[in-house]
N, C-alpha and C. Protein backbone atom coordinates (compact mmCIF):
# COMPACT_ATOMS: atom_id res chain seq x y z
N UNK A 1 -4.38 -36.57 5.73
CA UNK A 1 -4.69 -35.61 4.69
C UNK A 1 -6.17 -35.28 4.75
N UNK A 2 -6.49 -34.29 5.19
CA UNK A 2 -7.63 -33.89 5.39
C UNK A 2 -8.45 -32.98 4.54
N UNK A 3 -7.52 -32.55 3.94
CA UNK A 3 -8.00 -31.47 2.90
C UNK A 3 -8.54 -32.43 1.59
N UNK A 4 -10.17 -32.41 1.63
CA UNK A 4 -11.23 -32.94 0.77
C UNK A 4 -10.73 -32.15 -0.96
N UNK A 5 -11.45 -33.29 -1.32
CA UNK A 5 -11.34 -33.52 -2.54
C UNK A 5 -12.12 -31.83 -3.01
N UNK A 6 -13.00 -31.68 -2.96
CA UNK A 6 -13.91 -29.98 -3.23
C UNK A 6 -13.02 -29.09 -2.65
N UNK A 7 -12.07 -29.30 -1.43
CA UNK A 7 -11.32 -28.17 -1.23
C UNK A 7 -10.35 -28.21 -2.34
N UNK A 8 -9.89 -29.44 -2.61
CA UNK A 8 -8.54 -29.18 -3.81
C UNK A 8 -9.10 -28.56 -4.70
N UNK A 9 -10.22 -28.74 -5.41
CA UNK A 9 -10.60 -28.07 -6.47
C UNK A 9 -11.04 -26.45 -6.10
N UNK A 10 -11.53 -26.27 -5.01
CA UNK A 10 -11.57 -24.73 -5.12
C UNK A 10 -9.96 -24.15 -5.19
N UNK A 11 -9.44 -24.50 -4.14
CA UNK A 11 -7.60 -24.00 -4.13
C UNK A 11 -7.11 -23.97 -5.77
N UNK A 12 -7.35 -25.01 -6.81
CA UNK A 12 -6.99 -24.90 -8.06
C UNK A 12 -7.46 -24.37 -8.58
N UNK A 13 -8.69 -24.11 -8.55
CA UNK A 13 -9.48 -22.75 -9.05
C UNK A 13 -9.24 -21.27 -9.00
N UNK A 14 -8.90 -21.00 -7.37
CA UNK A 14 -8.63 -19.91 -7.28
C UNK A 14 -7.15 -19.85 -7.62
N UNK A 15 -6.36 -20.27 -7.61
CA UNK A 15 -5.09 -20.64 -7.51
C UNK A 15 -4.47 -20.60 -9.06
N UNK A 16 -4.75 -21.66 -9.60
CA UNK A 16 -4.28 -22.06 -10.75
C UNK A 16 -5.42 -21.86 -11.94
N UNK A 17 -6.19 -21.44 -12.20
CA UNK A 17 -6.89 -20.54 -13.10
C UNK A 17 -8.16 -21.36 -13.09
N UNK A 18 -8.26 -22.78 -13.32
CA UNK A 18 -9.32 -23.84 -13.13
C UNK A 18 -9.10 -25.16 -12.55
N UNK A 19 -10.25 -25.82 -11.79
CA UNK A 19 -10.06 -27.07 -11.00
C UNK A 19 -9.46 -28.53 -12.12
N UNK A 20 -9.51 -28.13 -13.67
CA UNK A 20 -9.23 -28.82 -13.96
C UNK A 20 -7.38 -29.11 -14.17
N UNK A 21 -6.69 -27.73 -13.67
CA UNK A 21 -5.39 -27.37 -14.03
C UNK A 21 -5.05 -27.97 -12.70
N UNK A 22 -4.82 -29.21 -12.83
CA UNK A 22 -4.30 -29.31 -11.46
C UNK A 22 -2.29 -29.85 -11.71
N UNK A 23 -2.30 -29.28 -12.53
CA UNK A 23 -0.69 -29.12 -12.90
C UNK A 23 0.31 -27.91 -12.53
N UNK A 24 -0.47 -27.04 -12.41
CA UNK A 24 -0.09 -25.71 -11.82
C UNK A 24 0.47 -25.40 -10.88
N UNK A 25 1.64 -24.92 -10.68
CA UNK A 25 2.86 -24.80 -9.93
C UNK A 25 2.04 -23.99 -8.63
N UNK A 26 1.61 -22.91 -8.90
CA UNK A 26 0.43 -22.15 -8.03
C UNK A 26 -0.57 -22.92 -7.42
N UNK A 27 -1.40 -23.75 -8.27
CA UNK A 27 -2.39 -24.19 -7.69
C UNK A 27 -1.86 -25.57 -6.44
N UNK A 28 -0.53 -26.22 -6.55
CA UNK A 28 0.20 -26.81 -6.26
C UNK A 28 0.49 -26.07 -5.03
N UNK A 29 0.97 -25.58 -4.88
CA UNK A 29 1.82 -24.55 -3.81
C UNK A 29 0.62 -24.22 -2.66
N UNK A 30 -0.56 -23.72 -3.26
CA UNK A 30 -1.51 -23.88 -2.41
C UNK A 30 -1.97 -24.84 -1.63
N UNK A 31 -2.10 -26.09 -2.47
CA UNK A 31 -2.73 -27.25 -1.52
C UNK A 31 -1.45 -27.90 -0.44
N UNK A 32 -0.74 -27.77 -1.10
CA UNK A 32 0.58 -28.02 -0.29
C UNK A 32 0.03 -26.93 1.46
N UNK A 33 0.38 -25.74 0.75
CA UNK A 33 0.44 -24.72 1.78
C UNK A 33 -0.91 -25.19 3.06
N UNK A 34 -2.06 -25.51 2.13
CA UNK A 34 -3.08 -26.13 3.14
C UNK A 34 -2.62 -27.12 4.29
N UNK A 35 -2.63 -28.17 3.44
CA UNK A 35 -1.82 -29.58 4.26
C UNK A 35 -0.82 -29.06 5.23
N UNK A 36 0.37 -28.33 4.99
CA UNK A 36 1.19 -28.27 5.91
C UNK A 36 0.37 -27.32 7.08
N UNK A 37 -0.43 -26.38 6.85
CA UNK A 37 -0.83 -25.31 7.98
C UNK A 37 -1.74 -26.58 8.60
N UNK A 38 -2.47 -27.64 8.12
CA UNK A 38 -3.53 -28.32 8.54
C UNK A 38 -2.24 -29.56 9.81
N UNK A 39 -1.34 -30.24 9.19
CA UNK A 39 -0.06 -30.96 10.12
C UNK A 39 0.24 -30.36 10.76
N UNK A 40 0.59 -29.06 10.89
CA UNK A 40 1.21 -28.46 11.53
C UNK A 40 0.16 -27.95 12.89
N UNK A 41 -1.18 -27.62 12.87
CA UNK A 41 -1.88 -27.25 14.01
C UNK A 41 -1.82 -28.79 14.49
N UNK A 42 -2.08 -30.05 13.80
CA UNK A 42 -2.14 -31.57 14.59
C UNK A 42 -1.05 -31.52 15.44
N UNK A 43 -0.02 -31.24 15.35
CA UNK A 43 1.48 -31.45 15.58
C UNK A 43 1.52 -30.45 16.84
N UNK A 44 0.92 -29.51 16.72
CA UNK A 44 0.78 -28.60 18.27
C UNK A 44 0.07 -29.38 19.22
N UNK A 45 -0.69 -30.43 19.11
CA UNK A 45 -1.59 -30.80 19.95
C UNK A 45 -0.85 -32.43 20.57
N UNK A 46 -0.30 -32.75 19.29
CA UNK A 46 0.44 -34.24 19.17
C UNK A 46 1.84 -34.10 18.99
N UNK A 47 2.64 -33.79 19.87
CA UNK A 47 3.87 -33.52 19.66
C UNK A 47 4.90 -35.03 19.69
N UNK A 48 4.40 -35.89 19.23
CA UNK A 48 5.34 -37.25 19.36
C UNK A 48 4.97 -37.80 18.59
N UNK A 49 4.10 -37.24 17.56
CA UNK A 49 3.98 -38.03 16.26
C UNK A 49 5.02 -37.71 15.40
N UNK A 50 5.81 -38.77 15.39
CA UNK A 50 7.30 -38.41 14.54
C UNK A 50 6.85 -38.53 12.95
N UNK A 51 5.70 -39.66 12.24
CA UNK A 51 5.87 -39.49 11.12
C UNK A 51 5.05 -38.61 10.55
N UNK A 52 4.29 -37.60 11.15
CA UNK A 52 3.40 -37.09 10.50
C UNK A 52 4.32 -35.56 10.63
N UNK A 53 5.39 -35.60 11.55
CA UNK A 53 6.50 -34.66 11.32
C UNK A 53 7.85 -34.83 10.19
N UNK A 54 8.10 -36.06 10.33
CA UNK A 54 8.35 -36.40 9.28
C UNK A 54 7.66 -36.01 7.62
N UNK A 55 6.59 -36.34 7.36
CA UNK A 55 5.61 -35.80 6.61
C UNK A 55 5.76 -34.73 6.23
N UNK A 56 5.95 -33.97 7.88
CA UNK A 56 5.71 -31.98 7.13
C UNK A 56 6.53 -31.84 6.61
N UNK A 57 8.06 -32.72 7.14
CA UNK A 57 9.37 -31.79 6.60
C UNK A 57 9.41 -32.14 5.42
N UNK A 58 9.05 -33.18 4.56
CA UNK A 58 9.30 -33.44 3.04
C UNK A 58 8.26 -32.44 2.44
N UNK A 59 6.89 -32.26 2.59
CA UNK A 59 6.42 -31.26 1.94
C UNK A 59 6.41 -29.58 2.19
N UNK A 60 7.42 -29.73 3.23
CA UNK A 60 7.79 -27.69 3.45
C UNK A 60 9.03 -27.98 2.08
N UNK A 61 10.10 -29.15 1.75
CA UNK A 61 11.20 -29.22 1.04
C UNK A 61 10.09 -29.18 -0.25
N UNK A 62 9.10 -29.80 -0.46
CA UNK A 62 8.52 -29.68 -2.12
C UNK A 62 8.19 -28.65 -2.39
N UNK A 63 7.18 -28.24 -1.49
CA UNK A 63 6.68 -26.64 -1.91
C UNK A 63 8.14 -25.77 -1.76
N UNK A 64 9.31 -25.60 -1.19
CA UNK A 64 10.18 -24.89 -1.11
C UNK A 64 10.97 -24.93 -2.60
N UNK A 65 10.47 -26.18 -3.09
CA UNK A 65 11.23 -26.52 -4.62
C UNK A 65 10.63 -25.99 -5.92
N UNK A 66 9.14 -25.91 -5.41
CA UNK A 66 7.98 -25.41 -6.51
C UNK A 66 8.21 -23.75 -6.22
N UNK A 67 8.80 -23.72 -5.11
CA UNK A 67 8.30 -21.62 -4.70
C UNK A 67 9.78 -21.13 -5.68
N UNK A 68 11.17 -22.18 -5.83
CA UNK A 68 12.20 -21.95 -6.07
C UNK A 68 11.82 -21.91 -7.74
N UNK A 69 11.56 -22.91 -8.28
CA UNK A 69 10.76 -23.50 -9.46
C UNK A 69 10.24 -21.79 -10.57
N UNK A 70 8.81 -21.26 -9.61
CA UNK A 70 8.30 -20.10 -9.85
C UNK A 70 9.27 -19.11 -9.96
N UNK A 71 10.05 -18.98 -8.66
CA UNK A 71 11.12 -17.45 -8.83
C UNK A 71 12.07 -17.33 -9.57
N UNK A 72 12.29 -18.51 -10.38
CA UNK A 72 13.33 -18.66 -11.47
C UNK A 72 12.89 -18.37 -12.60
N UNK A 73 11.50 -18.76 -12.83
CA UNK A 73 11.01 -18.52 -14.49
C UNK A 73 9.85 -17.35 -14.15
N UNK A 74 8.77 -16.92 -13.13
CA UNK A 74 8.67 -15.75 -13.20
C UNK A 74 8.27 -15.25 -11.90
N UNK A 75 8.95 -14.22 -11.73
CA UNK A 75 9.21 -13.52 -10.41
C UNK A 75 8.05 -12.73 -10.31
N UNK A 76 6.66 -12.07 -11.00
CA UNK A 76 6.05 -11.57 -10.33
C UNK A 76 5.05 -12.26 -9.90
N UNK A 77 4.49 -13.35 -10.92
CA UNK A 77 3.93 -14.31 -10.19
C UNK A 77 4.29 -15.23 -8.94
N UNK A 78 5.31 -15.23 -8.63
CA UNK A 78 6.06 -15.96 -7.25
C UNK A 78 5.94 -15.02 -6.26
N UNK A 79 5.80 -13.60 -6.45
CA UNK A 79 5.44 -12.48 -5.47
C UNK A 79 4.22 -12.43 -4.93
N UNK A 80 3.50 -12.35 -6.25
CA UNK A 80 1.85 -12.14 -5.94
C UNK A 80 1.28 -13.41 -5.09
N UNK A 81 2.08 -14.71 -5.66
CA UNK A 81 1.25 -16.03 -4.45
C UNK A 81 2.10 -16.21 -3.63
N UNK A 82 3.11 -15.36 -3.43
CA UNK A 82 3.78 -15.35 -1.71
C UNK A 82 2.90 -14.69 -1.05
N UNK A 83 2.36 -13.38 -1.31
CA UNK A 83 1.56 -12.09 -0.72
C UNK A 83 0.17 -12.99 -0.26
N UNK A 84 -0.30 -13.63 -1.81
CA UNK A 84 -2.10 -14.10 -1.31
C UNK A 84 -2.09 -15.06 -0.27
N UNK A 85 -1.05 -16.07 -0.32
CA UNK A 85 -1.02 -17.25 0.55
C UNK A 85 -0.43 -17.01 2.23
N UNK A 86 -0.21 -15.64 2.36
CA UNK A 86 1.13 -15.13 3.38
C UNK A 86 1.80 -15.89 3.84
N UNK A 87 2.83 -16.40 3.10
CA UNK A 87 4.30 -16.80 3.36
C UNK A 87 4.98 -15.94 3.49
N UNK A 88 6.03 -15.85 4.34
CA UNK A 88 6.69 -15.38 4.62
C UNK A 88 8.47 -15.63 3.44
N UNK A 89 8.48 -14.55 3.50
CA UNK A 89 9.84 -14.88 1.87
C UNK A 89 10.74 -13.97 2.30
């Protein structure tokens, strides 16, 4: 986990309204989204690290639960941080 402590707080900042909201389904979804893009370039380079693949696949299933989470209770906000973060939906 590489993503520093000052990066979480900017991501919740921009993300979830302030670094102190770190409850935020958004601001959540982001740091997630970090970590996995950050495993996922390791994993191009290290292709036999099973648990750190392991790893990705439980947090692509959390954030997939938090993105499900958002589009149920409000759909334009689940649009707008599909668009900023570019996920693909």
């Amino acid at each position: 986990m590489l993503v520093t402590s000052e990066r979480t707080a900017e991501l919740f900042k921009e993300y979830g309204g302030s670094e102190k909201n770190t409850g935020s389904i958004e601001g959540q979804v982001a740091v997630l989204t970090e970590r996995i893009n950050h495993i996922s370039d390791h994993l191009k380079e290290n292709k036999k690290d099973h648990s750190s693949r392991f790893s990705l696949i439980k947090m692509v299933g959390r954030r997939r639960k938090f993105l499900k989470y958002l589009a149920n209770n409000d759909i334009n906000n689940y649009r707008s941080l599909i668009q900023r973060l570019n996920l693909r939906k």
